[in-house]
N, C-alpha and C. Protein backbone atom coordinates (compact mmCIF):
# COMPACT_ATOMS: atom_id res chain seq x y z
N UNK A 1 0.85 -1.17 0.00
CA UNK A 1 0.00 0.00 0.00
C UNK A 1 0.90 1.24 0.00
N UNK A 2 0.61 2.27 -0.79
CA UNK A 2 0.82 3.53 -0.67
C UNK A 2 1.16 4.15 0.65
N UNK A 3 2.57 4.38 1.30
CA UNK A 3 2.70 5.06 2.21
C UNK A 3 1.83 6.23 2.49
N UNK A 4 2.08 7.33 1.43
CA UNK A 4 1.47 8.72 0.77
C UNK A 4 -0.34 9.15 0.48
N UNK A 5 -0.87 7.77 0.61
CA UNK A 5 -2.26 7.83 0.57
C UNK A 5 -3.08 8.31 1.60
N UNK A 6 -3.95 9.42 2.14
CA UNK A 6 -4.31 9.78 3.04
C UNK A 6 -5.38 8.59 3.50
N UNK A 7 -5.96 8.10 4.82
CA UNK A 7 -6.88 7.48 5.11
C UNK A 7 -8.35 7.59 4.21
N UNK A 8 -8.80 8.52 3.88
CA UNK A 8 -9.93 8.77 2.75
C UNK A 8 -9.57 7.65 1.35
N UNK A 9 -8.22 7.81 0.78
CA UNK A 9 -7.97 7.39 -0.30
C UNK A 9 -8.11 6.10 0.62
N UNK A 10 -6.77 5.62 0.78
CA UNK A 10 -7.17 4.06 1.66
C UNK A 10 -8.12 3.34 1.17
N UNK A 11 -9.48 3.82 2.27
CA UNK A 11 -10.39 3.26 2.45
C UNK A 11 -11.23 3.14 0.52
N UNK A 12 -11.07 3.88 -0.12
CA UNK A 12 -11.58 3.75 -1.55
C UNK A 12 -11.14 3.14 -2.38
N UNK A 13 -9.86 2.78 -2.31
CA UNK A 13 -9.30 1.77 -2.83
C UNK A 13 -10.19 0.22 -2.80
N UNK A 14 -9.75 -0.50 -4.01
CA UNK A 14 -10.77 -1.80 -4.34
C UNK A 14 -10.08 -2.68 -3.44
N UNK A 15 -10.90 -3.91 -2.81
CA UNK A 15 -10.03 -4.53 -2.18
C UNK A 15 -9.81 -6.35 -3.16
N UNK A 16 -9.31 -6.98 -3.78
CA UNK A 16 -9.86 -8.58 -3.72
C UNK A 16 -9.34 -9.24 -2.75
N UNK A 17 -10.28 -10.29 -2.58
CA UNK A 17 -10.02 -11.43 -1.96
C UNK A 17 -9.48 -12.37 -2.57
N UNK A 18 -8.76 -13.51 -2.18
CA UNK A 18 -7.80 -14.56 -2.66
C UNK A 18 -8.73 -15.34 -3.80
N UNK A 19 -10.14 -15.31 -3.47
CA UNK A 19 -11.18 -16.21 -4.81
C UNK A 19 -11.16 -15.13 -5.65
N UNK A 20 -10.70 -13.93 -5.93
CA UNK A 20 -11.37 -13.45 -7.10
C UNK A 20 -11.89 -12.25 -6.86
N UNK A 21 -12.67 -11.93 -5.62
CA UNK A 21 -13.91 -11.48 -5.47
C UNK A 21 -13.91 -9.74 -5.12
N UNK A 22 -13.97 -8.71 -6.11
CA UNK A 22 -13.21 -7.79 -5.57
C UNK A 22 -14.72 -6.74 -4.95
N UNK A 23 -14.22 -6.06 -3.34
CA UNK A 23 -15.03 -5.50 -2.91
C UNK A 23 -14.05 -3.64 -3.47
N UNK A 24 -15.28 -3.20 -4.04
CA UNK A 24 -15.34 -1.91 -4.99
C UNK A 24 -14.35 -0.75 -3.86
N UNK A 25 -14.58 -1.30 -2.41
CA UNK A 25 -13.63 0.00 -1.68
C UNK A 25 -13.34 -0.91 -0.22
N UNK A 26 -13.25 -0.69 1.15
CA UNK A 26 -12.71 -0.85 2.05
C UNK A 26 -13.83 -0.79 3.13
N UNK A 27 -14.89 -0.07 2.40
CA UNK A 27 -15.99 -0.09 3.74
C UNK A 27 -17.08 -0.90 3.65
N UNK A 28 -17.26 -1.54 5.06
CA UNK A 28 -18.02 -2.47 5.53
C UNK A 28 -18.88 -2.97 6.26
N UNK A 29 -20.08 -3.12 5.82
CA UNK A 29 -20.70 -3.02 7.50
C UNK A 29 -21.01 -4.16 7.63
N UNK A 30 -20.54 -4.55 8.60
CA UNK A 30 -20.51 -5.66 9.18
C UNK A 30 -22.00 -6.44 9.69
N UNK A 31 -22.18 -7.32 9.94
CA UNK A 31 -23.13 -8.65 10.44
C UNK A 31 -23.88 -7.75 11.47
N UNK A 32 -25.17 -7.78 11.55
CA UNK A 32 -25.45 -7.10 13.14
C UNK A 32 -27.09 -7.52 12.86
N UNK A 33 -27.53 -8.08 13.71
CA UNK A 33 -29.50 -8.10 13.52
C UNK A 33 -30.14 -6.69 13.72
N UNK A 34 -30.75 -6.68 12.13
CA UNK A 34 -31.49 -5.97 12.34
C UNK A 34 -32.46 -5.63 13.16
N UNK A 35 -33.79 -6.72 12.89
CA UNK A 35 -34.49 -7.14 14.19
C UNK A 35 -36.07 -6.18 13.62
N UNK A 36 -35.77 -6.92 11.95
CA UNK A 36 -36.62 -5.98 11.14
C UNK A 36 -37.86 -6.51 10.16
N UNK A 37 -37.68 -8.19 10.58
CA UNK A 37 -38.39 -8.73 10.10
C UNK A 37 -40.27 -8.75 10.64
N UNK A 38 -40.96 -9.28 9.98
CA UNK A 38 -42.20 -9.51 10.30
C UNK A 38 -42.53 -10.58 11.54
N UNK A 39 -43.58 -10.39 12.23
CA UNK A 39 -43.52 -10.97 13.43
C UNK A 39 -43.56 -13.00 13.06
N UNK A 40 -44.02 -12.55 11.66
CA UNK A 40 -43.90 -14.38 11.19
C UNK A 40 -42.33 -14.30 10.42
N UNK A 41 -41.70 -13.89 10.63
CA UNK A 41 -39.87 -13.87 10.15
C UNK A 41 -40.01 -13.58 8.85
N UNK A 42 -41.25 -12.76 7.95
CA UNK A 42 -40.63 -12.41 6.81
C UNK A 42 -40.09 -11.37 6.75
N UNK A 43 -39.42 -11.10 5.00
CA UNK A 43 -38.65 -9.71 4.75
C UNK A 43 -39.94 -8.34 4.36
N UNK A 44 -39.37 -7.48 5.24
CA UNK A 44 -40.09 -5.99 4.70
C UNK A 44 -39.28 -5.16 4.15
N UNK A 45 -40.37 -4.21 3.73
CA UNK A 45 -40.26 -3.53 2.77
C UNK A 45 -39.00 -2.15 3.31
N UNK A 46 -38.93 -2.33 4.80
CA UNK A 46 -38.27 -1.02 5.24
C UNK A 46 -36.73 -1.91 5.52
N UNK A 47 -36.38 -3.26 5.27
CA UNK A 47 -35.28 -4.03 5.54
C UNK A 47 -34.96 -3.67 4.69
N UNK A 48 -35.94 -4.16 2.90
CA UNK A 48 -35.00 -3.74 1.97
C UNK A 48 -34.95 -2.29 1.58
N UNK A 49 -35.34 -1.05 2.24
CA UNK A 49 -35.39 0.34 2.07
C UNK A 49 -33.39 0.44 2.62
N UNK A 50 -33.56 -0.17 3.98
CA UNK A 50 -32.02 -0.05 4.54
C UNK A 50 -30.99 -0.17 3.88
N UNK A 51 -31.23 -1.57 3.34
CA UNK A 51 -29.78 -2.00 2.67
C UNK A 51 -29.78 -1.29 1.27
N UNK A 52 -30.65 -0.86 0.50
CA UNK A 52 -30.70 0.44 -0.72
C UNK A 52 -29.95 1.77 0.01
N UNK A 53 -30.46 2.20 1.10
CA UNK A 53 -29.68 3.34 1.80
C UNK A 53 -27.69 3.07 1.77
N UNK A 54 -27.94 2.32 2.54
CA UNK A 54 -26.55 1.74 2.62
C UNK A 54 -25.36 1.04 1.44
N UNK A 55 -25.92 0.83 -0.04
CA UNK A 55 -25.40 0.60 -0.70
C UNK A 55 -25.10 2.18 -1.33
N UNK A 56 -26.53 2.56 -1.65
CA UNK A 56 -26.26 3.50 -2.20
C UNK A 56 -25.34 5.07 -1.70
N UNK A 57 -25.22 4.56 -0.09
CA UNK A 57 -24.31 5.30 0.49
C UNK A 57 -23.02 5.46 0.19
N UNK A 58 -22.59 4.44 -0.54
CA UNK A 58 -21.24 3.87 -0.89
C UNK A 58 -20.04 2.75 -0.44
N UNK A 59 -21.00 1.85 0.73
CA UNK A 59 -20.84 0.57 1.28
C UNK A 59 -20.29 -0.20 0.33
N UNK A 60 -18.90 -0.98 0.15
CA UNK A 60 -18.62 -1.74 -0.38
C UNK A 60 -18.70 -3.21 -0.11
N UNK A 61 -19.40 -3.89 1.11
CA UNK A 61 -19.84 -4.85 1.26
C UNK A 61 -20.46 -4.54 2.53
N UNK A 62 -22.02 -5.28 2.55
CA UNK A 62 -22.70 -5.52 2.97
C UNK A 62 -23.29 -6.77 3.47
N UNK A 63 -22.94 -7.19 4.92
CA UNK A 63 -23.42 -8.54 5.20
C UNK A 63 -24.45 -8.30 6.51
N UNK A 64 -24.86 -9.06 5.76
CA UNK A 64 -26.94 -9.21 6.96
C UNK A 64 -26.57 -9.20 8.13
N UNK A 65 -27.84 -9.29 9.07
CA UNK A 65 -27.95 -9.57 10.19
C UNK A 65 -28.19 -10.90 9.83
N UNK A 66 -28.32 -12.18 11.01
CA UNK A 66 -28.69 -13.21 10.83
C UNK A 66 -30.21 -13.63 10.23
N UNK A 67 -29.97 -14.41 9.10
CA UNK A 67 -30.95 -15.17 8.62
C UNK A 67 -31.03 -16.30 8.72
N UNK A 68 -32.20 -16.90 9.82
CA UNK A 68 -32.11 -17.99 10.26
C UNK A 68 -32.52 -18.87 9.24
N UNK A 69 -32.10 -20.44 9.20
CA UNK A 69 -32.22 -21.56 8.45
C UNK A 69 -33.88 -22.22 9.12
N UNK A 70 -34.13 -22.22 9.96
CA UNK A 70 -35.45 -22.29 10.69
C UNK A 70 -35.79 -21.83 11.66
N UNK A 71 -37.29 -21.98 11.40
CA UNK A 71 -38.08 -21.08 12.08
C UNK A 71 -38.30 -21.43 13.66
N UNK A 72 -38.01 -22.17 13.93
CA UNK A 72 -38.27 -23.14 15.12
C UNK A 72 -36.96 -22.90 16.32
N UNK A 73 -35.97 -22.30 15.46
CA UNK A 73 -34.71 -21.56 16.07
C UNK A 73 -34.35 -20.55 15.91
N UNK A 74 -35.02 -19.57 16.56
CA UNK A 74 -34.41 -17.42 16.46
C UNK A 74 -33.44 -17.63 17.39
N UNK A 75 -32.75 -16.43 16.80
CA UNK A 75 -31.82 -15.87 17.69
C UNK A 75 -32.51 -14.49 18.33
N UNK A 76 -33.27 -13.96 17.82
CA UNK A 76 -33.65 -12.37 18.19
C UNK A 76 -34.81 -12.18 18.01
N UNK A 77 -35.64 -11.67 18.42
CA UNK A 77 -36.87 -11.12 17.77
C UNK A 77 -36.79 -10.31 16.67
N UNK A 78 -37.31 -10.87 15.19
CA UNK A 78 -37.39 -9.82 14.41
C UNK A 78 -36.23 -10.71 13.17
N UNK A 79 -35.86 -11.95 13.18
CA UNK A 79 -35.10 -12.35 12.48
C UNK A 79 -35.77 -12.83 11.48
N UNK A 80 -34.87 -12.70 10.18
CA UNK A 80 -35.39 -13.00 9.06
C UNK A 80 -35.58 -14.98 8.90
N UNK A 81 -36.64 -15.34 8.18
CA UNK A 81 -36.16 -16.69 8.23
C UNK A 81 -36.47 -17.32 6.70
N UNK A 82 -35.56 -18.00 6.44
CA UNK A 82 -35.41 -18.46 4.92
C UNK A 82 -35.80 -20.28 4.69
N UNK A 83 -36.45 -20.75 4.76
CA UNK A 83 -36.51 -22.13 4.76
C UNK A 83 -37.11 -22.26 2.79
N UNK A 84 -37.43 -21.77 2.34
CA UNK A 84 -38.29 -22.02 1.09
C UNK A 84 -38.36 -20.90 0.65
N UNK A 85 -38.76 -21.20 -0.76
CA UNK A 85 -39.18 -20.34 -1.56
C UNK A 85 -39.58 -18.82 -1.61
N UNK A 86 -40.89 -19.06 -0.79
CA UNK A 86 -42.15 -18.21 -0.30
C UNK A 86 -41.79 -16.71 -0.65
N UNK A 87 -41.20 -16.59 -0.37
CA UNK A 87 -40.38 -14.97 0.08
C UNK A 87 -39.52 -14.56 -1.27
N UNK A 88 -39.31 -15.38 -2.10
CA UNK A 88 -38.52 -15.43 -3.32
C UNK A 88 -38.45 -13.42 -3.58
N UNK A 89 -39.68 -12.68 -3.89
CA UNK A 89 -40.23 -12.12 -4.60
C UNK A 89 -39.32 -10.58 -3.93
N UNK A 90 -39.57 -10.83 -2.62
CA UNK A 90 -39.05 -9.55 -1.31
C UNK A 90 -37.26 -9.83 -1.08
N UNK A 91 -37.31 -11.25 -1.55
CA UNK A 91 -35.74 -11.89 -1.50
C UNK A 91 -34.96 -11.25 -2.39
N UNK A 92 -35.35 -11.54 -3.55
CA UNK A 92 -34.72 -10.92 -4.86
C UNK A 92 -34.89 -8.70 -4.62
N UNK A 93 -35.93 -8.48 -4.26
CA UNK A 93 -35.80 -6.99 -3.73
C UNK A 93 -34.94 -6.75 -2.93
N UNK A 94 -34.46 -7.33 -1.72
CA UNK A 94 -33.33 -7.01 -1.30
C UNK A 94 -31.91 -7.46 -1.79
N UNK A 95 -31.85 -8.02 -2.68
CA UNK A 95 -30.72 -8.85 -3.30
C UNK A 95 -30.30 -7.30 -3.92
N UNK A 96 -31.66 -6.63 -4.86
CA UNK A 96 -31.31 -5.90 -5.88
C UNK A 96 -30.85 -4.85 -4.85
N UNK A 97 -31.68 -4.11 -3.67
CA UNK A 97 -31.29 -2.83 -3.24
C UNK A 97 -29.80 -3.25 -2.58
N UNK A 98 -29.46 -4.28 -1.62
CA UNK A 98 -28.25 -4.54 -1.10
C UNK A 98 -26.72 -4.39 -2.36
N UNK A 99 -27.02 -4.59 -3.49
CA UNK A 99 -26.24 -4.68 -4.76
C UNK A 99 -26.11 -4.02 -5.76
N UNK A 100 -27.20 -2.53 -5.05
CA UNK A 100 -26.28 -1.30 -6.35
C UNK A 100 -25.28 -0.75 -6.16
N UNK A 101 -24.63 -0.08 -7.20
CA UNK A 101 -23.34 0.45 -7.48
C UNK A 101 -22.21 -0.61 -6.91
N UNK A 102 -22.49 -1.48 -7.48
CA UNK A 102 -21.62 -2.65 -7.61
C UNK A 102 -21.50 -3.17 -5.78
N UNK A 103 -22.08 -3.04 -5.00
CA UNK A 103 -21.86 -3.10 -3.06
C UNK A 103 -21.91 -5.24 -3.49
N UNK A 104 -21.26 -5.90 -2.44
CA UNK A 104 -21.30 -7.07 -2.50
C UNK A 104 -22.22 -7.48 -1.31
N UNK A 105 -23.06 -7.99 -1.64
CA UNK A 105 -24.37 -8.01 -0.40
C UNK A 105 -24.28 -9.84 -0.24
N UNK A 106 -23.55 -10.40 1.49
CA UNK A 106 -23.35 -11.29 1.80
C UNK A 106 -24.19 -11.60 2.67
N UNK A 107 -25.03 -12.68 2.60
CA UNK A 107 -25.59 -13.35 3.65
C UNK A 107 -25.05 -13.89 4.93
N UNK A 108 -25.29 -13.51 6.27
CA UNK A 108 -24.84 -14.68 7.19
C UNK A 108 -25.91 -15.57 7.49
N UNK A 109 -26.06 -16.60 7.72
CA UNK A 109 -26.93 -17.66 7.57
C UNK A 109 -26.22 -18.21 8.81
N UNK A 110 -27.65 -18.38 9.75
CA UNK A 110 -27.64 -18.59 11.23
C UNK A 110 -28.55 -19.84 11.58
N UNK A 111 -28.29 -20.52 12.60
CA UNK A 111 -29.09 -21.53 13.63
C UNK A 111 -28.09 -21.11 15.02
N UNK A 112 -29.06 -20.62 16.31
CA UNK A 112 -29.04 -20.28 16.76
C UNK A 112 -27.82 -21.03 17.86
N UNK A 113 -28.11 -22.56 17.57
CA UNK A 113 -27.23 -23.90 18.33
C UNK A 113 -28.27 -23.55 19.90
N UNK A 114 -27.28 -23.60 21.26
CA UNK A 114 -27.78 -23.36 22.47
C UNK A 114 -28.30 -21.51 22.81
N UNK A 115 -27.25 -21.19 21.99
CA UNK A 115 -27.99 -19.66 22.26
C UNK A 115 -29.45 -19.52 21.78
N UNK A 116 -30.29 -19.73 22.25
CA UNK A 116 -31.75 -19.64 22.04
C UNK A 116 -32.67 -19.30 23.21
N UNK A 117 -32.90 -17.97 23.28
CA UNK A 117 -33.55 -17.11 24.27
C UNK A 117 -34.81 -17.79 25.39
N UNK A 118 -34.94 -18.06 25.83
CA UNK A 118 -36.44 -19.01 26.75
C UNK A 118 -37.45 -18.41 25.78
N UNK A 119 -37.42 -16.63 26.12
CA UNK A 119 -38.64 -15.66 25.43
C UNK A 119 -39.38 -15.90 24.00
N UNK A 120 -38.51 -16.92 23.01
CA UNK A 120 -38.64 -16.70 21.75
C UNK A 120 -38.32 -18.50 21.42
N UNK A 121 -38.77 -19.24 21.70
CA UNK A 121 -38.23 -20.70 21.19
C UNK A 121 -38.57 -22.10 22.61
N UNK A 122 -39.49 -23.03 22.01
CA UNK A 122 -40.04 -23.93 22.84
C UNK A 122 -38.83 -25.07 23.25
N UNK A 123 -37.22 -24.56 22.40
CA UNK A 123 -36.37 -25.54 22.93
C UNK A 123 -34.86 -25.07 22.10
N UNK A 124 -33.63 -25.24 22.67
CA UNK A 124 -32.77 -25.38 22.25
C UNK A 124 -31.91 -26.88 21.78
N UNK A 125 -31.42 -26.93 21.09
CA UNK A 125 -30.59 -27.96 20.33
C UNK A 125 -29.56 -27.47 19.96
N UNK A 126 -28.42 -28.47 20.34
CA UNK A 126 -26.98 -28.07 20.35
C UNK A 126 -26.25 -29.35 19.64
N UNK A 127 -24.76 -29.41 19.96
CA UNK A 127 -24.46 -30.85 19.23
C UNK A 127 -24.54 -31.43 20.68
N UNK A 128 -24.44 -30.87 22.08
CA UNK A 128 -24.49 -31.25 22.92
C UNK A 128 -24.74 -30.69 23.63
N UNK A 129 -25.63 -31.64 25.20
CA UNK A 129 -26.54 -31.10 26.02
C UNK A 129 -26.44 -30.39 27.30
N UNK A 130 -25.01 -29.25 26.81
CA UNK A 130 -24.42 -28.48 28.02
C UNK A 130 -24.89 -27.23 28.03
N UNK A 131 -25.27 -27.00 29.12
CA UNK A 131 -25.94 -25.58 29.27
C UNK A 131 -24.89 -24.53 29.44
N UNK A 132 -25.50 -23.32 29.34
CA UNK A 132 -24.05 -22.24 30.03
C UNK A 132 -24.12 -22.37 31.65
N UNK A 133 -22.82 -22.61 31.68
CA UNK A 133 -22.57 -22.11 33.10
C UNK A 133 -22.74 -20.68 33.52
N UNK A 134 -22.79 -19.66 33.28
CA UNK A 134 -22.38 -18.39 33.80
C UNK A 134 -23.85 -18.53 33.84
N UNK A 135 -24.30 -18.04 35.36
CA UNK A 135 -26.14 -17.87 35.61
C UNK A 135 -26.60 -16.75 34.92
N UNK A 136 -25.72 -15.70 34.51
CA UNK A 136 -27.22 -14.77 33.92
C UNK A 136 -27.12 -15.33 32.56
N UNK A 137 -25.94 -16.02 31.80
CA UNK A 137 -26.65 -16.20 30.31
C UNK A 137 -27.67 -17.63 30.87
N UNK A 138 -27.47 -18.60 31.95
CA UNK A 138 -28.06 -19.73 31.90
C UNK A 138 -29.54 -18.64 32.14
N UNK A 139 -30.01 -18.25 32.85
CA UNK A 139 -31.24 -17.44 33.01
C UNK A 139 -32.12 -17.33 31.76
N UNK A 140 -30.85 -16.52 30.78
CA UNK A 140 -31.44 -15.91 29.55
C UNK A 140 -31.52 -17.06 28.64
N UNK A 141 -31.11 -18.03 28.29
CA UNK A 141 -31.32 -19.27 27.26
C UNK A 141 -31.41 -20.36 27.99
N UNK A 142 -32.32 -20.87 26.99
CA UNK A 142 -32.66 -22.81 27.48
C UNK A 142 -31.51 -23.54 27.58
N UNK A 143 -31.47 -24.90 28.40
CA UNK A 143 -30.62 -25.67 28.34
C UNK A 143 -30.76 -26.90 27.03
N UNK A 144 -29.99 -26.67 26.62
CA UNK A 144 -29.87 -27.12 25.12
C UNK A 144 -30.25 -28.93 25.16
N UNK A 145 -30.94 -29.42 24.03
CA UNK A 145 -30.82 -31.25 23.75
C UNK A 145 -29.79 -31.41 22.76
N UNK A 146 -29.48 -32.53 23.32
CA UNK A 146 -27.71 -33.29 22.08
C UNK A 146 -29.17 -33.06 20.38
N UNK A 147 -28.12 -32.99 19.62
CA UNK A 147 -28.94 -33.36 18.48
C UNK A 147 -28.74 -34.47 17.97
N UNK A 148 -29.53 -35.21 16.96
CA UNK A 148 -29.66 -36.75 16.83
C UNK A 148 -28.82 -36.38 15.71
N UNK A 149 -28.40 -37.49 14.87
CA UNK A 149 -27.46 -37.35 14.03
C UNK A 149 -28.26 -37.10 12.70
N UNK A 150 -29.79 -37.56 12.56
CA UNK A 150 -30.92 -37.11 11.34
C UNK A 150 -31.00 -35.44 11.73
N UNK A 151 -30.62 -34.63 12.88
CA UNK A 151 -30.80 -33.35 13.21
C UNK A 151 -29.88 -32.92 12.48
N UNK A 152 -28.58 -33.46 12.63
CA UNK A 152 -27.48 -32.51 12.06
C UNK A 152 -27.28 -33.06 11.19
N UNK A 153 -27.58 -34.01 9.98
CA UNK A 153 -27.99 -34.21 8.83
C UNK A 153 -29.01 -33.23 8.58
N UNK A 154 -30.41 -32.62 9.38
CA UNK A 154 -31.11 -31.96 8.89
C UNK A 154 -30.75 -30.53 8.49
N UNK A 155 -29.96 -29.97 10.04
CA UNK A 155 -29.55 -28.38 9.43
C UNK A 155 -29.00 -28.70 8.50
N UNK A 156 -27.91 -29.33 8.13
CA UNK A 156 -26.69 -29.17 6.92
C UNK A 156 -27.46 -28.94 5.92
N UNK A 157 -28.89 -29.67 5.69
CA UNK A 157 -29.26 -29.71 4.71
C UNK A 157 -29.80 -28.10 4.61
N UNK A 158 -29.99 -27.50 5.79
CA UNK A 158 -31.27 -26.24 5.76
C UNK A 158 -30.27 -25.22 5.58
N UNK A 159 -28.93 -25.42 6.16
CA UNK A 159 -27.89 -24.42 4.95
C UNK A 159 -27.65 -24.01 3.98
N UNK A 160 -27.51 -25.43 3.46
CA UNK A 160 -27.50 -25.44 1.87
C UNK A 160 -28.50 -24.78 1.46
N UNK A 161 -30.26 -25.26 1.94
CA UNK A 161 -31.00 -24.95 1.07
C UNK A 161 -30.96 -22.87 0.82
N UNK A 162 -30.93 -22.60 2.20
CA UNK A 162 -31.23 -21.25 2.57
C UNK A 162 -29.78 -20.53 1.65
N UNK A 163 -28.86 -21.32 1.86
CA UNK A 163 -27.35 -20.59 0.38
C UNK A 163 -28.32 -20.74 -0.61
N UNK A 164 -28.73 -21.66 -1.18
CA UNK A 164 -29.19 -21.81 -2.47
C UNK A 164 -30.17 -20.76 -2.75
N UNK A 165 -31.32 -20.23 -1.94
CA UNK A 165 -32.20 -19.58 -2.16
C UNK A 165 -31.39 -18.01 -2.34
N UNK A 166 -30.65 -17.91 -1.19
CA UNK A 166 -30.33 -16.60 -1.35
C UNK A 166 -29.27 -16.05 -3.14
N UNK A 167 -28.36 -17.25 -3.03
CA UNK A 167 -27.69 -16.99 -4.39
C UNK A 167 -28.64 -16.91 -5.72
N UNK A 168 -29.89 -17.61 -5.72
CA UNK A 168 -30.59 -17.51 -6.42
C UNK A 168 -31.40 -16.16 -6.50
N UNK A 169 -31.41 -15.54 -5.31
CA UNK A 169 -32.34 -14.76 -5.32
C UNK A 169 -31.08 -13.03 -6.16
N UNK A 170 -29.96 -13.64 -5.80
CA UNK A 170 -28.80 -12.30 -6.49
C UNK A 170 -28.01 -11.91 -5.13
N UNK A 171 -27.94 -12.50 -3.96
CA UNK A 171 -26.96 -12.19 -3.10
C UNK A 171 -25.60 -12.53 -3.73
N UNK A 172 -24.51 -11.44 -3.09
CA UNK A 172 -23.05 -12.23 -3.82
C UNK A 172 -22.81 -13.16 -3.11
């Protein structure tokens, strides 16, 4: 890098990654829940208003808040959830606003594991059935069940599917 480049330049500079993948400048906003979804985990219209703000701000990559793989496991109130199709239509709307002026709009794709709030979920599932020790997170989340090995055959599968939907829908 340019000794001589002031921090402004820096940050505008393109960056790639080792696959190829070049992000247009240096700024990023990082993973964080929105907490913007519909009270049944779909996408709205003011989620994808945000990430249009934020691209068009001049964000060179953009990665979600968590989008859970099922519905049966939030992390937050207000999380988006992707299991199917359904949503295709609001999917592809945020694909497009997260991805103007070239912004690279990355999914994080979540299952919650033991972190799963009492307030929001009839059970946690982990790979195993250890709770937190420290009492105020044990307070705040369930004590987790081992998962069966058809379980963790099942998420793997609800990864994939929820990558698949989103790449389909125009996420990078």
């Amino acid at each position: 890098m340019n000794p001589s480049l002031t921090p402004a330049q820096v940050l505008a500079q393109p960056f790639t990654l080792p696959n190829g993948v070049v992000i247009r400048n240096r700024i990023v906003k990082s993973a964080m829940s929105e907490s913007m979804a519909t009270y049944d985990n779909r996408i709205t219209p003011e989620l994808v208003r945000l990430y249009e703000r934020w691209a068009e701000g001049g964000t060179g990559l953009l990665i979600t808040g968590n989008v859970m793989i099922d519905r049966r496991a939030l992390g937050e109130p207000g999380n988006v959830v992707l299991e199917d199709d359904r949503d295709m239509t609001m999917l592809k709307a945020w694909a497009r606003a997260g991805t103007r002026n070239g912004t690279q709009l990355w999914m994080q794709i979540n299952h919650p594991g033991k972190q799963v709030m009492r307030s929001l979920n009839a059970e946690a599932v982990a790979p195993s059935a250890l709770p937190f020790e420290n009492r105020e997170l044990a307070a705040v989340f369930l004590k987790p069940r081992a998962l069966t090995e058809a379980e963790i055959a099942d998420l793997i599968q609800r990864f994939g599917r929820t990558a698949e939907l989103a790449q389909q829908a125009g996420f990078t």
